[in-house]
N, C-alpha and C. Protein backbone atom coordinates (compact mmCIF):
# COMPACT_ATOMS: atom_id res chain seq x y z
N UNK A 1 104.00 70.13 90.22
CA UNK A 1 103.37 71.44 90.32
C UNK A 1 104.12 72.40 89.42
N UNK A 2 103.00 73.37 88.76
CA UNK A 2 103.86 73.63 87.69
C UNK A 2 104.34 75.31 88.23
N UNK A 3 104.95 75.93 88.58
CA UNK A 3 104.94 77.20 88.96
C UNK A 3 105.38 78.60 87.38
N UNK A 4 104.13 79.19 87.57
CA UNK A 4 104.36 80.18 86.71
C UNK A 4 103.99 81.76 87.10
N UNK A 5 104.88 82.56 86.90
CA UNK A 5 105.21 83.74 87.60
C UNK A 5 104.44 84.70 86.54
N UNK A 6 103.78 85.62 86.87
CA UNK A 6 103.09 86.65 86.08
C UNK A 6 104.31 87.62 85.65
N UNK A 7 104.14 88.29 84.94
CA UNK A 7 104.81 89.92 84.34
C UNK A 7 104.08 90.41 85.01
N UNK A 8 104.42 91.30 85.82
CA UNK A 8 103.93 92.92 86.63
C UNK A 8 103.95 93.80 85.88
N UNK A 9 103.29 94.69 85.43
CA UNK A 9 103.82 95.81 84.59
C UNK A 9 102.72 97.24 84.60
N UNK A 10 104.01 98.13 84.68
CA UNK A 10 103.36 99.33 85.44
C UNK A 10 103.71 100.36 84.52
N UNK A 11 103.30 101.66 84.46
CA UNK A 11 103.43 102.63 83.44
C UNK A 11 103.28 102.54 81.99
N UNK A 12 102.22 101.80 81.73
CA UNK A 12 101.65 101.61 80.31
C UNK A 12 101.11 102.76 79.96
N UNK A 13 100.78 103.20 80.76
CA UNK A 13 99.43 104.32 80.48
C UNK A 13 99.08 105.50 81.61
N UNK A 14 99.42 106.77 81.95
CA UNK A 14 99.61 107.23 82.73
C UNK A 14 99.47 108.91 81.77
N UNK A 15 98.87 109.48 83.23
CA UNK A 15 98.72 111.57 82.32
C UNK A 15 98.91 112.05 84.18
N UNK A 16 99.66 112.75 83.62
CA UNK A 16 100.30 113.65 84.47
C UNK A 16 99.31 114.58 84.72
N UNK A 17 98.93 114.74 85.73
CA UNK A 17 97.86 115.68 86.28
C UNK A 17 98.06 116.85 86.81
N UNK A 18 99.18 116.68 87.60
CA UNK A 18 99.71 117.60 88.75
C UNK A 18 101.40 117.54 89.13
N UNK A 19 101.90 118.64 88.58
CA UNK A 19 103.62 118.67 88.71
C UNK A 19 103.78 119.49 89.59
N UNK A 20 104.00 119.96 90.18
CA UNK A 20 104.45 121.11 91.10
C UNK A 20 105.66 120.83 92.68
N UNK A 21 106.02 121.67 93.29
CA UNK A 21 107.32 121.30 93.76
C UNK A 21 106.79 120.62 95.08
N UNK A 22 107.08 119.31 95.43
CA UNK A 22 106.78 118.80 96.67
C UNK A 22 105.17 117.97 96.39
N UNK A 23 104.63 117.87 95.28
CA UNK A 23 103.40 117.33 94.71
C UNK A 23 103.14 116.89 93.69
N UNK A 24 102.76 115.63 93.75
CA UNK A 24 102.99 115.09 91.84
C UNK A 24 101.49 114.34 92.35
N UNK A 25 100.78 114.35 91.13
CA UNK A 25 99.51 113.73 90.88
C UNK A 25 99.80 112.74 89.37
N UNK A 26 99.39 111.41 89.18
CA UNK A 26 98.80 110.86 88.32
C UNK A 26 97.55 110.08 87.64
N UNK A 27 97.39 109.73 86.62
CA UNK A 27 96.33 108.84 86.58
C UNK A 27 96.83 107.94 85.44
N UNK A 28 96.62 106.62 85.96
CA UNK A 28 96.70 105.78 85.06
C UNK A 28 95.46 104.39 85.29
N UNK A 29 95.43 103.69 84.43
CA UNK A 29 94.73 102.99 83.98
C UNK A 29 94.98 101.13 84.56
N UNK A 30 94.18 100.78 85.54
CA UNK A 30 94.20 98.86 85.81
C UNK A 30 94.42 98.34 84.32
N UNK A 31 95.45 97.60 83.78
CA UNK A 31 95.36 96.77 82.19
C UNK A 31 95.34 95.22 83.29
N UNK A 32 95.49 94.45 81.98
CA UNK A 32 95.76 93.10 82.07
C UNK A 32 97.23 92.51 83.05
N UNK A 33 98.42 93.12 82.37
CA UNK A 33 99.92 92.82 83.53
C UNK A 33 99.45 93.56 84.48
N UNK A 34 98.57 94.68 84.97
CA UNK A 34 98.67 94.68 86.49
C UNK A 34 98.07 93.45 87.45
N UNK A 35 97.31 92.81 86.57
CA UNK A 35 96.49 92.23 87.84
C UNK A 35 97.45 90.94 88.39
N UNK A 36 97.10 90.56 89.30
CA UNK A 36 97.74 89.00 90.16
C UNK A 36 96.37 88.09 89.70
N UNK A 37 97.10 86.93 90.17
CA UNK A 37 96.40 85.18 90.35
C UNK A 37 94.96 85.43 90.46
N UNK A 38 94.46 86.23 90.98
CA UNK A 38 92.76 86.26 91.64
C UNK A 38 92.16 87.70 90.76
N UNK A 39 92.56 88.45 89.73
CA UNK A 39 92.40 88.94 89.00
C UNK A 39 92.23 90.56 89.14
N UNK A 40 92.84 90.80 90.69
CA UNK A 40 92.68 92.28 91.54
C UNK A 40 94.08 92.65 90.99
N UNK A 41 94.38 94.02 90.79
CA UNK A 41 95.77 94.68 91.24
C UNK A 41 96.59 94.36 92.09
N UNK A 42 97.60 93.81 91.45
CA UNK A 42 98.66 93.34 91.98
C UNK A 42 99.12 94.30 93.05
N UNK A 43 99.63 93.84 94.48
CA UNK A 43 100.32 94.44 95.10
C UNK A 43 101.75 95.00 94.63
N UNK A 44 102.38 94.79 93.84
CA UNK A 44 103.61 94.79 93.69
C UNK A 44 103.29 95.82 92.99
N UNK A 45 102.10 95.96 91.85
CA UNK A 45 102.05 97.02 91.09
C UNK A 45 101.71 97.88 91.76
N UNK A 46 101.15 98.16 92.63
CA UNK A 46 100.38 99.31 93.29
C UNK A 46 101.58 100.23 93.86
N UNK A 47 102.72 99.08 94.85
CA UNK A 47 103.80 99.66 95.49
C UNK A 47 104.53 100.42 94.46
N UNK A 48 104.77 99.70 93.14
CA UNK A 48 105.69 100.45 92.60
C UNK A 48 104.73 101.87 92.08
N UNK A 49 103.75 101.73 91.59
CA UNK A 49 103.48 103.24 91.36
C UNK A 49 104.16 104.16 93.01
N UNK A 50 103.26 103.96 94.02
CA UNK A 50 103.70 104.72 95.20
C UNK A 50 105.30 105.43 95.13
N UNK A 51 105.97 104.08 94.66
CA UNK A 51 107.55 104.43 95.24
C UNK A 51 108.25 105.56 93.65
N UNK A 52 107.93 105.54 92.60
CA UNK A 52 107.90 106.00 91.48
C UNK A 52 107.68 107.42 91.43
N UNK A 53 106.35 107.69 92.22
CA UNK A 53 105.67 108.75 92.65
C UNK A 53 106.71 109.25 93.62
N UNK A 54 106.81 108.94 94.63
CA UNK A 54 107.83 109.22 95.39
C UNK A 54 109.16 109.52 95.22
N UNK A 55 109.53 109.01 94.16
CA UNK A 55 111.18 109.45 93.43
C UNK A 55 110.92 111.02 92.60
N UNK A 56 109.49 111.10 92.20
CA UNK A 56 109.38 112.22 91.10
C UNK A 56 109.23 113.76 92.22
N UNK A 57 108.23 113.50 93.43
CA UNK A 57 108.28 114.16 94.33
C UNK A 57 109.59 114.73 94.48
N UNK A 58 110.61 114.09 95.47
CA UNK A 58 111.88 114.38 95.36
C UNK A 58 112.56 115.06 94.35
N UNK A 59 112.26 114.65 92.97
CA UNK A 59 113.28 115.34 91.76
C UNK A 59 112.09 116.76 92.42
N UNK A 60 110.94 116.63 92.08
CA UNK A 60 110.56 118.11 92.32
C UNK A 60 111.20 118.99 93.01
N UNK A 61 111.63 118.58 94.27
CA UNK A 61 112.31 119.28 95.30
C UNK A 61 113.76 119.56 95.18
N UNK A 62 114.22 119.07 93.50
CA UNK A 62 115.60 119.07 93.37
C UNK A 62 116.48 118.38 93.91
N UNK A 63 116.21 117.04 94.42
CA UNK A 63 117.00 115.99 94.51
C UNK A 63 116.91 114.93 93.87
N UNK A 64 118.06 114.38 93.53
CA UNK A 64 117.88 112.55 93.47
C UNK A 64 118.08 111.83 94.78
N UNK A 65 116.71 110.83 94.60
CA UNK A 65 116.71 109.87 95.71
C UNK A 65 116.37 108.74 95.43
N UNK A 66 116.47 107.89 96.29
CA UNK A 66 116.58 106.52 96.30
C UNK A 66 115.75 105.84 97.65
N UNK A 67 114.52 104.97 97.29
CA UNK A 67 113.92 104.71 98.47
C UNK A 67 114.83 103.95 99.69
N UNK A 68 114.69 104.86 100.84
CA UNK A 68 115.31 103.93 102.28
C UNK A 68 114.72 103.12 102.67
N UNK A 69 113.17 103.52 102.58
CA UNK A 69 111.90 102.83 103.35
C UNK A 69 110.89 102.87 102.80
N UNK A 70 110.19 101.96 102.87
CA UNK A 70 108.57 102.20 102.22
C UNK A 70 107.66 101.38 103.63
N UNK A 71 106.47 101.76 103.62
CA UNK A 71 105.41 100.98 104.18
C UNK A 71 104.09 101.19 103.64
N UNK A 72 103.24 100.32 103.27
CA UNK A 72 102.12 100.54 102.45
C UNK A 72 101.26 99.71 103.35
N UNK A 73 99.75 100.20 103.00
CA UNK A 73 98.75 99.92 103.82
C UNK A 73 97.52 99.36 102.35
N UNK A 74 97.07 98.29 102.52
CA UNK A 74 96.55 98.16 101.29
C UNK A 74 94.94 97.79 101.40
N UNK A 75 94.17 99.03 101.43
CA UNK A 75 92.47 99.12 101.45
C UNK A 75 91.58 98.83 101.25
N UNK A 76 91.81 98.64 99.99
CA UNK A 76 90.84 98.13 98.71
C UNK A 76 91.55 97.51 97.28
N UNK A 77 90.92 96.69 97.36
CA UNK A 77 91.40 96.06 95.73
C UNK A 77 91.05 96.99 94.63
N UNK A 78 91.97 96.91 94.01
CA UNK A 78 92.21 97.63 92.44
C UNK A 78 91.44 96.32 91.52
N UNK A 79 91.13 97.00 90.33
CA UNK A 79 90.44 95.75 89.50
C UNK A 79 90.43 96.38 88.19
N UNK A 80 90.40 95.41 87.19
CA UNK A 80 90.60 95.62 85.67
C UNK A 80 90.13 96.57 85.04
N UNK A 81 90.94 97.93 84.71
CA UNK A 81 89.70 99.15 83.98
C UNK A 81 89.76 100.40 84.93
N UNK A 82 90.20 99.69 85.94
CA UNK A 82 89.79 101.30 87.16
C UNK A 82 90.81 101.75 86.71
N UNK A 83 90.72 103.93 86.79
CA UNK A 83 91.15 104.58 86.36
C UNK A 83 91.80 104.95 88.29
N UNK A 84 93.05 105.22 87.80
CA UNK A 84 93.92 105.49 89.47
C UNK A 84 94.37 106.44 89.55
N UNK A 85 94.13 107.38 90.35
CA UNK A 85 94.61 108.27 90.52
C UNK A 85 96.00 108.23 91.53
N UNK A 86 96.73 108.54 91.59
CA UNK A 86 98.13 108.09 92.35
C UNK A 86 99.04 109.43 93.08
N UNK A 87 98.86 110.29 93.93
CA UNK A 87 98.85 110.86 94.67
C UNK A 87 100.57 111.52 95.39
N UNK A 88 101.47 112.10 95.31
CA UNK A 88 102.49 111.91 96.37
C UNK A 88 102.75 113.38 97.07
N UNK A 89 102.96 113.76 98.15
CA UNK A 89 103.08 114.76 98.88
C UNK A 89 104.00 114.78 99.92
N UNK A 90 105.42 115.71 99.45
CA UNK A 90 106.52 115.72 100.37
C UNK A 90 105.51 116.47 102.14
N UNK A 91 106.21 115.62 102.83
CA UNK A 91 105.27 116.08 104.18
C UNK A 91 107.16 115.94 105.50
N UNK A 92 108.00 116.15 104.67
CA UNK A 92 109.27 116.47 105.00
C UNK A 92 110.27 116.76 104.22
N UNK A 93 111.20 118.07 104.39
CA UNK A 93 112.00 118.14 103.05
C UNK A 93 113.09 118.24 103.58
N UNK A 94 113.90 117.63 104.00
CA UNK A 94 115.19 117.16 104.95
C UNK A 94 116.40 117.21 103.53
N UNK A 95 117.93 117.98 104.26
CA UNK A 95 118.79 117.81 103.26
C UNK A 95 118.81 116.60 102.89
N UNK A 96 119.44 115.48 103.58
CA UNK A 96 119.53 114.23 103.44
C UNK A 96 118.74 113.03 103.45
N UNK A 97 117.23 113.41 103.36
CA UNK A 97 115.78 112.33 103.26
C UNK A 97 114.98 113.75 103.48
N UNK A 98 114.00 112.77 102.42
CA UNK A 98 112.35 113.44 102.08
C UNK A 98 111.34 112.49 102.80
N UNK A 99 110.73 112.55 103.42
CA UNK A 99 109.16 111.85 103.30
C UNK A 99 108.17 112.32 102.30
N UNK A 100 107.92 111.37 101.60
CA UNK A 100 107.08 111.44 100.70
C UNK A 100 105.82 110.66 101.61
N UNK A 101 104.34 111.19 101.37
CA UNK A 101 103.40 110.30 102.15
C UNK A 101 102.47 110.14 100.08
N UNK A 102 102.26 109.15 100.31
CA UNK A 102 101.61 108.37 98.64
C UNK A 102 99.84 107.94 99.30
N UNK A 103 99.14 108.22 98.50
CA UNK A 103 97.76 107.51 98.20
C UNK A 103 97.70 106.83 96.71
N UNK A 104 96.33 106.44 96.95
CA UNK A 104 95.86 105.70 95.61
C UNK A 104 94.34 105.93 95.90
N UNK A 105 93.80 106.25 94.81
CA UNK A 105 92.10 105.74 94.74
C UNK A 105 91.65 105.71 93.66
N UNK A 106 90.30 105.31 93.32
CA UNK A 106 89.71 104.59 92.21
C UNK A 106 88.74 105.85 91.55
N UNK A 107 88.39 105.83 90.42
CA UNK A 107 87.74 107.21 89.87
C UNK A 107 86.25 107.65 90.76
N UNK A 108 86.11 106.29 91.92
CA UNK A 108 84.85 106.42 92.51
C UNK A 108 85.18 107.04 93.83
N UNK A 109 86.78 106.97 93.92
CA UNK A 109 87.03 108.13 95.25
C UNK A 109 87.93 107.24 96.36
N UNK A 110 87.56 106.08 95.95
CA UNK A 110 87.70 105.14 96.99
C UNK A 110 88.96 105.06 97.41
N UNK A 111 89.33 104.47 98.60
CA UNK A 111 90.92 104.85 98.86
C UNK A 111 91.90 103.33 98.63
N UNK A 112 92.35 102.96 97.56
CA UNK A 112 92.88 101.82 97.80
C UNK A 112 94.66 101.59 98.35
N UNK A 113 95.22 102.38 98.44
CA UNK A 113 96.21 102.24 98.71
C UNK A 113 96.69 103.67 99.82
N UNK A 114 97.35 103.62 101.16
CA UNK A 114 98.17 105.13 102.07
C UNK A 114 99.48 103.99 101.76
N UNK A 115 100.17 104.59 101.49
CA UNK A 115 102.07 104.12 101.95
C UNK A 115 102.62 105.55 102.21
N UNK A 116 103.69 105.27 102.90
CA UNK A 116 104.31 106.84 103.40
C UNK A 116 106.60 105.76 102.50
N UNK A 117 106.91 107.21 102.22
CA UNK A 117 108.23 106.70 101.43
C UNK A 117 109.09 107.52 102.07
N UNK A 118 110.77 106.92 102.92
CA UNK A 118 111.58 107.58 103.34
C UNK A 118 112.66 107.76 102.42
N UNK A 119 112.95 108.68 101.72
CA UNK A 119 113.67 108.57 100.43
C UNK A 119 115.08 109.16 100.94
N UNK A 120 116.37 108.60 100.67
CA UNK A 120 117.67 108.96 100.97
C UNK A 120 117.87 109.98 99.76
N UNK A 121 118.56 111.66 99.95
CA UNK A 121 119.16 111.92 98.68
C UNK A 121 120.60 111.45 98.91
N UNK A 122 120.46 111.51 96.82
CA UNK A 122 122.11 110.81 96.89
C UNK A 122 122.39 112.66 95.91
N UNK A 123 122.23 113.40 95.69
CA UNK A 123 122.37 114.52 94.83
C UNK A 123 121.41 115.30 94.56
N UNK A 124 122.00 116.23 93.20
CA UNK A 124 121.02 117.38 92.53
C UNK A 124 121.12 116.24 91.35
N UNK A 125 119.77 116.44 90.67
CA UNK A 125 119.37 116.16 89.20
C UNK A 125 120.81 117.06 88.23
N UNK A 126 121.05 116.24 87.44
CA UNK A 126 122.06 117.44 86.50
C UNK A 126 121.47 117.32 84.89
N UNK A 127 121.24 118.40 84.74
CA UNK A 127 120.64 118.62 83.53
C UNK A 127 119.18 118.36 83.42
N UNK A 128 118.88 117.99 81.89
CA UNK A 128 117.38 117.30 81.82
C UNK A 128 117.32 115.57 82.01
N UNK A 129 118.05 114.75 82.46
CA UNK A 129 117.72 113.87 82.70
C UNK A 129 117.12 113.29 83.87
């Protein structure tokens, strides 16, 4: 049996929609490395947008963080071409952890992905990096 592992790959293609403090919006694009074995959006890809989203949230709020926790709920299949909109909204702003709560849906509205993210801060952002 021959086992061969796909490339996952996420942030090819992405427009910033929505920056603001405690709210980040994106949209990016289903390619070819997102999909898995059966030709839907990879789970792995989906999570990492969520948790990504969830780190940028946080810098919004002027921290660096680092996911503690994630849990994702997965709705609907993603598929080759759909345009994603990717969602994150601090819904706790704790010195020492944020909740970030994350969606996903498809340009038809549809909801394919809720995960909620418990993010530890480790600091302040310093500078522009």
């Amino acid at each position: 049996m021959d086992i061969i592992l796909h490339e996952i790959r996420a942030f090819e293609n992405y427009e910033v929609k929505v920056a603001e403090e405690g709210h980040i919006v994106i949209n990016t694009k289903v390619v070819d490395g997102s999909l898995n074995y059966y030709g839907n959006a990879h789970g792995g890809y989906l999570l990492t947008l969520c948790d990504q989203i969830s780190g940028l949230v946080a810098r919004s709020l002027g921290a660096n963080a680092v996911t503690l926790q994630s849990n994702i709920n997965y709705l609907r299949a993603g598929h080759l071409g759909d345009l994603l909109t990717v969602e994150g909204r601090c819904v706790h702003d704790g010195r020492t952890t944020k909740i970030v709560d994350t969606v996903i849906s498809n340009e038809k509205g549809d909801l394919i992905t809720k995960a909620s993210f418990t993010m530890f801060v480790t600091g302040k952002p310093s500078g522009d990096a």
